[in-house]
Protein backbone atom coordinates (compact mmCIF):
# COMPACT_ATOMS: atom_id res chain seq x y z
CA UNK A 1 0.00 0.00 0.00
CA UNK A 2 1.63 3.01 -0.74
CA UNK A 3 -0.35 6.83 -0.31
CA UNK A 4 -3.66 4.83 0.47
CA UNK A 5 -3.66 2.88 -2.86
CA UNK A 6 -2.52 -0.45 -3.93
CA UNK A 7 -1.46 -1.03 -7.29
CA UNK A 8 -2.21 -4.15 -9.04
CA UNK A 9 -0.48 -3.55 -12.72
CA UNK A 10 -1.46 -2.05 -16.01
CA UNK A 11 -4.67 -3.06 -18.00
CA UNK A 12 -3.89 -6.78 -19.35
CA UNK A 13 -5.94 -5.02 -22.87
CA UNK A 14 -9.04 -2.23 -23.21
CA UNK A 15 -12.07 -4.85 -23.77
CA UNK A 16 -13.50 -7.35 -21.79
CA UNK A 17 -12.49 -8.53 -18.44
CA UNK A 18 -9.70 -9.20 -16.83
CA UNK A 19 -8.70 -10.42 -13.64
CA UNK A 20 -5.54 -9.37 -11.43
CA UNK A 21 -3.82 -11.19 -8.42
CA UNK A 22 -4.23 -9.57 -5.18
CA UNK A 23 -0.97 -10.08 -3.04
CA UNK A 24 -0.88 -12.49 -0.21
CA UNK A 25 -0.91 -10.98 2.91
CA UNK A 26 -2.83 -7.92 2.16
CA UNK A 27 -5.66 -6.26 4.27
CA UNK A 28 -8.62 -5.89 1.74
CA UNK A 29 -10.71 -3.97 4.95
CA UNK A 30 -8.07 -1.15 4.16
CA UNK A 31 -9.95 -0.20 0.89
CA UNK A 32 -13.13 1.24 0.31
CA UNK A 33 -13.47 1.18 -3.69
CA UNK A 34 -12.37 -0.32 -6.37
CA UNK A 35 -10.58 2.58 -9.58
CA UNK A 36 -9.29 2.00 -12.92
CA UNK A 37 -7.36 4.98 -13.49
CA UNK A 38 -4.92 6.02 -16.54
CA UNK A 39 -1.71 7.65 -15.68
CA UNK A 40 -0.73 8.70 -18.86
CA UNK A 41 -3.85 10.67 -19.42
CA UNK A 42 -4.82 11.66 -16.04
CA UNK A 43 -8.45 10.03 -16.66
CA UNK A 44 -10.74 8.02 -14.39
CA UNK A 45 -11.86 5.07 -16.12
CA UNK A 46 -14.12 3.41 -13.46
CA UNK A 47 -14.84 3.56 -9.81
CA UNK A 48 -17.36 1.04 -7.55
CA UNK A 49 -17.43 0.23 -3.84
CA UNK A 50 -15.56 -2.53 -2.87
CA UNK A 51 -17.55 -5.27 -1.38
């Protein structure tokens, strides 16, 4: 976790879904949502409460 985020790697491709490996070890109660967010662009792609 590093500034209240966790990083799970860049977008595997920009259709369908896609699944990501959460590391061992880590405290999902930390986090409150879920965001798909583009660096390069500065853009927001999705956000939804974690659950």
């Amino acid at each position: 976790m590093d500034n209240g985020f966790l990083l799970l790697g860049k977008l595997k491709r920009n259709k369908g879904s896609q699944n990501y490996e959460i590391p061992e070890g880590t405290d999902l109660s930390k986090y409150a949502s879920v965001v798909v967010y583009c660096y390069p662009f500065n853009v927001v792609f999705l956000t939804t409460d974690f659950k």
